[in-house]
Protein backbone atom coordinates (compact mmCIF):
# COMPACT_ATOMS: atom_id res chain seq x y z
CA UNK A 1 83.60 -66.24 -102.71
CA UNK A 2 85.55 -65.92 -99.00
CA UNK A 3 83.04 -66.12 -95.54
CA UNK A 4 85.57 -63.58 -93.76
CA UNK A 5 84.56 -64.67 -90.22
CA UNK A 6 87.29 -61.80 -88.71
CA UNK A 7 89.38 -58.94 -90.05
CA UNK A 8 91.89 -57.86 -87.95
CA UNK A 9 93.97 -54.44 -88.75
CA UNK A 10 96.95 -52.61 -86.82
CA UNK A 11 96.32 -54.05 -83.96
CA UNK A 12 98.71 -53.10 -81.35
CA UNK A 13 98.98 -53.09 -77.48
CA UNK A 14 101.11 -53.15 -74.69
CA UNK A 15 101.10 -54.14 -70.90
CA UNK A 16 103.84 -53.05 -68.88
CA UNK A 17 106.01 -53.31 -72.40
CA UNK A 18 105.42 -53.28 -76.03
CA UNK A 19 103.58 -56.89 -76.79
CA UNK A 20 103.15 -56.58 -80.90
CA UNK A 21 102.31 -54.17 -83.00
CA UNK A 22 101.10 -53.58 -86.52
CA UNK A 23 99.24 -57.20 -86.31
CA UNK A 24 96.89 -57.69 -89.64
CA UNK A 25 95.06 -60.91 -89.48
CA UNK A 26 91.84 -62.63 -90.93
CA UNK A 27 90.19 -65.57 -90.55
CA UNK A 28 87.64 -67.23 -93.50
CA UNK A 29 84.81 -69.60 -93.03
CA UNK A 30 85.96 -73.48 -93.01
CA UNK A 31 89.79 -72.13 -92.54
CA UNK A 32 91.89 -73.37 -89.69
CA UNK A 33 94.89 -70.56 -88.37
CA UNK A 34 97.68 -71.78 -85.96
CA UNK A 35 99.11 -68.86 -84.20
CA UNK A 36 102.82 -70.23 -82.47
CA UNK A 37 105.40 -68.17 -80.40
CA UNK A 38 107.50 -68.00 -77.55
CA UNK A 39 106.31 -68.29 -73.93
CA UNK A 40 105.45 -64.04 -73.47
CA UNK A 41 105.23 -63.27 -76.75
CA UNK A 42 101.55 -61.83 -76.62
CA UNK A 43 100.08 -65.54 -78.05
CA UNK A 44 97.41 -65.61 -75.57
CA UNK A 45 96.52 -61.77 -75.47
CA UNK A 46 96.35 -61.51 -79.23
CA UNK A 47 93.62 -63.99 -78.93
CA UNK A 48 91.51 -62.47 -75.95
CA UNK A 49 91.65 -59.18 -78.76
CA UNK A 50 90.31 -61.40 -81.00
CA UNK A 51 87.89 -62.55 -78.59
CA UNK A 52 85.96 -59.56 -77.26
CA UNK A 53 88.03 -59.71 -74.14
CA UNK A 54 90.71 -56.96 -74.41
CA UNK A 55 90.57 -54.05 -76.32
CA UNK A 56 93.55 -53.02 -78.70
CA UNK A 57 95.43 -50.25 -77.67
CA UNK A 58 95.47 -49.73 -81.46
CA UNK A 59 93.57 -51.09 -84.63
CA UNK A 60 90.20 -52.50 -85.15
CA UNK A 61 88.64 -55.82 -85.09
CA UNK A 62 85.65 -56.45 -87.27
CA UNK A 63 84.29 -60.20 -86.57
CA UNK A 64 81.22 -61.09 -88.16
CA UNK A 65 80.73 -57.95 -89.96
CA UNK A 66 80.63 -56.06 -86.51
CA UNK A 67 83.45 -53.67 -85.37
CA UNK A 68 83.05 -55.31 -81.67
CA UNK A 69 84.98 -52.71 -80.13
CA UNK A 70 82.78 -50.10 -81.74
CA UNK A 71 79.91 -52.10 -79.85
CA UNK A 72 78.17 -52.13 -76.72
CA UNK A 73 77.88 -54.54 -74.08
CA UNK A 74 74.81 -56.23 -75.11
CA UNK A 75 75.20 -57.38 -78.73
CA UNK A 76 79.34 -57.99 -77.52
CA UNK A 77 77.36 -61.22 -74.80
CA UNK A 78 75.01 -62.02 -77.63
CA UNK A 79 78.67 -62.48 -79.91
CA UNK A 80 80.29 -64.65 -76.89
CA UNK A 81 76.85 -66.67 -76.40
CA UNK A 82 76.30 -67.76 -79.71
CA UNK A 83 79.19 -67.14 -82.01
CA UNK A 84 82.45 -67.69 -80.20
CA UNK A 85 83.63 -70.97 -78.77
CA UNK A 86 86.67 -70.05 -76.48
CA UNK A 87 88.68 -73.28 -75.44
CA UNK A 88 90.71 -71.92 -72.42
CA UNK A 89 93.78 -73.07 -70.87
CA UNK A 90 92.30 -72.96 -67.43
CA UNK A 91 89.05 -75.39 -68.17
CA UNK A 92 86.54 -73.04 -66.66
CA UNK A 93 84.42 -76.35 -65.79
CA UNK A 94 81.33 -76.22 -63.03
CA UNK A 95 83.44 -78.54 -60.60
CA UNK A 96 80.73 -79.85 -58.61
CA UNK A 97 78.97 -80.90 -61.41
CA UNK A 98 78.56 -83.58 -63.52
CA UNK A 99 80.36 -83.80 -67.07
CA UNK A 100 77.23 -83.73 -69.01
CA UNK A 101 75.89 -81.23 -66.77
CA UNK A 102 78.41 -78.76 -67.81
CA UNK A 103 77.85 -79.30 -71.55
CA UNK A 104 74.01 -79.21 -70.54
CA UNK A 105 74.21 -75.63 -69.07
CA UNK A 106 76.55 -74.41 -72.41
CA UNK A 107 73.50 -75.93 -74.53
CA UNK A 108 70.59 -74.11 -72.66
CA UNK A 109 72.70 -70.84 -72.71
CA UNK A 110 72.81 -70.99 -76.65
CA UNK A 111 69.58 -72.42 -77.09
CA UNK A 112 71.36 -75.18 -78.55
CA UNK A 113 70.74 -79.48 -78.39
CA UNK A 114 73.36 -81.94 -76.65
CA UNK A 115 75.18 -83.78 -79.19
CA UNK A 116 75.99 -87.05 -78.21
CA UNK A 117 77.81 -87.86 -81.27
CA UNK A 118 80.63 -85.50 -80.37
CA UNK A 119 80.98 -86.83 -76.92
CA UNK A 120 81.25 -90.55 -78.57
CA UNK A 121 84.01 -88.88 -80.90
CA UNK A 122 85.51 -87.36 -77.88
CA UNK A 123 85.81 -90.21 -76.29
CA UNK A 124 84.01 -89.44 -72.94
CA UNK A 125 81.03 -90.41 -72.85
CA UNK A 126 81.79 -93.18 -69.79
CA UNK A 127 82.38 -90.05 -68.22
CA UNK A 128 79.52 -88.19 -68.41
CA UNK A 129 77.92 -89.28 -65.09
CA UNK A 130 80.90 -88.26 -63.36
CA UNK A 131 81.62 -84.94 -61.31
CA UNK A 132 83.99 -83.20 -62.93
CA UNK A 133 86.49 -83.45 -59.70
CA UNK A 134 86.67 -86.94 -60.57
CA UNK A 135 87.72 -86.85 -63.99
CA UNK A 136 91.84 -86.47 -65.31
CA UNK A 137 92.94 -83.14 -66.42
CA UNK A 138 92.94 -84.79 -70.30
CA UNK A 139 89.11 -85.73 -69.53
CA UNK A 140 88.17 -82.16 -68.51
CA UNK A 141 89.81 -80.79 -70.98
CA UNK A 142 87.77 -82.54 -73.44
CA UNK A 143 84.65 -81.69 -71.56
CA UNK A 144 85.27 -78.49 -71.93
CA UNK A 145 85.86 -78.93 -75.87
CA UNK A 146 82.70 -80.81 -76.12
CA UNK A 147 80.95 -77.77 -74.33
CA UNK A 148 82.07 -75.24 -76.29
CA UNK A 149 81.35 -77.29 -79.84
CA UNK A 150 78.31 -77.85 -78.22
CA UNK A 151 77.24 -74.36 -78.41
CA UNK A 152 77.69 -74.30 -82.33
CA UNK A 153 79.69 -71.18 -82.54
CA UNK A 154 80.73 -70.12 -85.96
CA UNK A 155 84.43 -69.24 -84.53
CA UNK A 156 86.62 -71.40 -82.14
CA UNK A 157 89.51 -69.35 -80.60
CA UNK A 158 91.34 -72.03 -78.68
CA UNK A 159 94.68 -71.72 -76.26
CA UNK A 160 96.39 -74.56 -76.38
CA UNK A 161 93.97 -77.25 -76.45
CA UNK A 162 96.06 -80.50 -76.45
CA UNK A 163 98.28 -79.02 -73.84
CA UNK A 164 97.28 -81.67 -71.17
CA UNK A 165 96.86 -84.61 -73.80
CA UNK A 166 99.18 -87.09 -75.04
CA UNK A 167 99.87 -87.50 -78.66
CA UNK A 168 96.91 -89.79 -79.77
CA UNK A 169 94.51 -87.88 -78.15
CA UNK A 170 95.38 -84.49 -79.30
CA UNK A 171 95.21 -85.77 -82.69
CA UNK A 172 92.08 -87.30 -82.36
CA UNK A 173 91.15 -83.74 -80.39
CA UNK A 174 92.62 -81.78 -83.76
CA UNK A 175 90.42 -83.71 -86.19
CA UNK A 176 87.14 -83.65 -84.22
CA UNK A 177 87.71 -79.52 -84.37
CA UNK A 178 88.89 -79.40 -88.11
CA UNK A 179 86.02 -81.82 -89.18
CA UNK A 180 83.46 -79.51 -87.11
CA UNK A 181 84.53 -76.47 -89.04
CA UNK A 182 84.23 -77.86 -92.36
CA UNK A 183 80.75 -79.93 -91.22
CA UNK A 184 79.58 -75.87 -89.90
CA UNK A 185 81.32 -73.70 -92.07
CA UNK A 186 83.27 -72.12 -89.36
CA UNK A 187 86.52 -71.16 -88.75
CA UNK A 188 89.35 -72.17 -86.11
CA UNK A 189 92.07 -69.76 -84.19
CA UNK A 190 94.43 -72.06 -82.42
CA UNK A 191 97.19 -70.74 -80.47
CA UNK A 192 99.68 -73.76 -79.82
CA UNK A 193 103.53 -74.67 -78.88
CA UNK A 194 102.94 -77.85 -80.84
CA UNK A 195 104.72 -77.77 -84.33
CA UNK A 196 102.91 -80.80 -85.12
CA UNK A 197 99.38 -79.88 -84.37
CA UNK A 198 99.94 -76.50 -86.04
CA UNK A 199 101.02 -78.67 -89.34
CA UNK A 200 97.32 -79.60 -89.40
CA UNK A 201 95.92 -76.20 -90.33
CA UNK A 202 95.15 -74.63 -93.21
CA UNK A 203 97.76 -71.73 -92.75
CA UNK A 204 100.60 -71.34 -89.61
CA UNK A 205 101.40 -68.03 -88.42
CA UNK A 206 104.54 -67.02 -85.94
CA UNK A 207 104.24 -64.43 -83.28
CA UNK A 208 107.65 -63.15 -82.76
CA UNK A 209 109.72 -59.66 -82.14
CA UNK A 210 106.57 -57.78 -81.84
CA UNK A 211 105.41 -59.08 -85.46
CA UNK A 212 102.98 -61.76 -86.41
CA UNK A 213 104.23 -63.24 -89.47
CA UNK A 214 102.66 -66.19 -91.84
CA UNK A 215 105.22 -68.59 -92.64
C-alpha cells in the first residue's frame, strides 16, 4: 500500500504576478519526482511551499500526515530538523569551518551519527579536514549533500543539486540520493534544468504557463 510522504492540493500563489495555480502534487515513500521549467516559472517557490517555507496563497499541504500550514511554529522546526533534507542552491555551509564540521553540527542537531560511508560515496572524504573556503564550489556542494543525508530525513527537496557539477559527478551525485531513498524509504523532490538527470526519476513533471503538468 502507498507511504504518501506529501499531498499537495490547489496550491496557488503569486508575487508581484500570478506564479501557478491549481498545482496538485504528491510524493510516495521510495519515489523520486523531477519538477523542470523555465528560469521564473515558480520552480524554486513551489518547492519552499513544499518545504514549510512559504505559505500558499491558496491550497493545502499535508506532509507527513500534518497540514503544516495548519501548524504552529514548534512542531513546523521539529518537521525541518528531522524530516526534511533541503539541498539549496546557495550551499548554506559554516565557511570557517571544517567540511566534517559542518556535517558534524547537521548530525548533533538531528540527534543523528556521521556516516562515513556516504562521504566515501561522495567522494570527499580527502576533504574533510579542510575549511570549507578552501574547497571548489562542486566540493561544497557535496558537503552540503552529505549534511543534509546525514540528518536522515524522510523527504529530500533539492534545487538543483548538480548545478555546479560536471556530468560524472552529478551522476554519481543522482545515484547516491536515489539509492538513499530506496535504502530509507524516503522520497525525493528535485527541481532541475537537466533533462538528463530528471530521466533518472521515477516520474518528471513540467512547470509551465501557470500549470504543473506530469509528462
Amino acid at each position: 500500500m502507498p507511504n504518501t510522504l506529501l499531498n499537495a492540493q490547489q496550491i496557488a500563489h503569486a508575487f508581484d504576478y500570478p506564479l501557478f495555480s491549481n498545482v496538485n502534487f504528491q510524493l510516495q515513500a521510495q519515489e523520486s519526482a523531477a519538477i523542470l521549467g523555465p528560469s521564473g516559472s515558480g520552480k524554486s517557490t513551489l518547492l519552499h511551499i513544499f518545504s514549510t517555507f512559504i505559505r500558499p496563497n491558496e491550497g493545502t499541504v499535508t506532509l507527513l500526515d500534518q497540514d503544516i500550514y495548519s501548524l504552529n511554529e514548534e512542531p513546523i522546526e521539529r518537521i525541518r530538523r528531522y524530516d526534511l533534507g533541503i539541498i539549496f542552491q546557495a550551499h548554506y555551509l559554516f565557511k570557517g569551518m571544517k567540511a566534517i564540521e559542518n556535517i558534524e553540527v547537521a548530525t548533533i542537531l538531528s540527534e543523528q551519527s556521521i556516516d562515513y560511508e556516504l562521504i566515501e560515496r561522495l567522494g570527499i572524504t580527502q576533504t574533510m579536514e579542510q575549511k570549507i573556503g578552501e574547497l571548489s564550489g562542486g566540493q561544497q556542494q557535496r558537503v552540503s549533500i552529505a549534511r543534509v543525508l546525514s540528518k536522515h530525513p524522510k523527504i529530500i527537496l533539492a534545487d538543483e543539486p548538480t548545478g555546479n557539477l560536471d556530468q560524472e559527478t552529478a551522476l554519481l551525485v543522482m545515484n547516491v540520493l536515489l539509492e538513499y531513498i530506496q535504502e530509507h524509504n524516503a522520497g525525493l523532490i528535485l527541481v532541475t534544468h537537466d533533462e538528463n538527470m530528471a530521466n533518472l526519476c521515477n516520474s518528471r513533471y513540467r512547470l509551465n504557463n501557470k500549470r504543473l503538468e506530469q509528462f
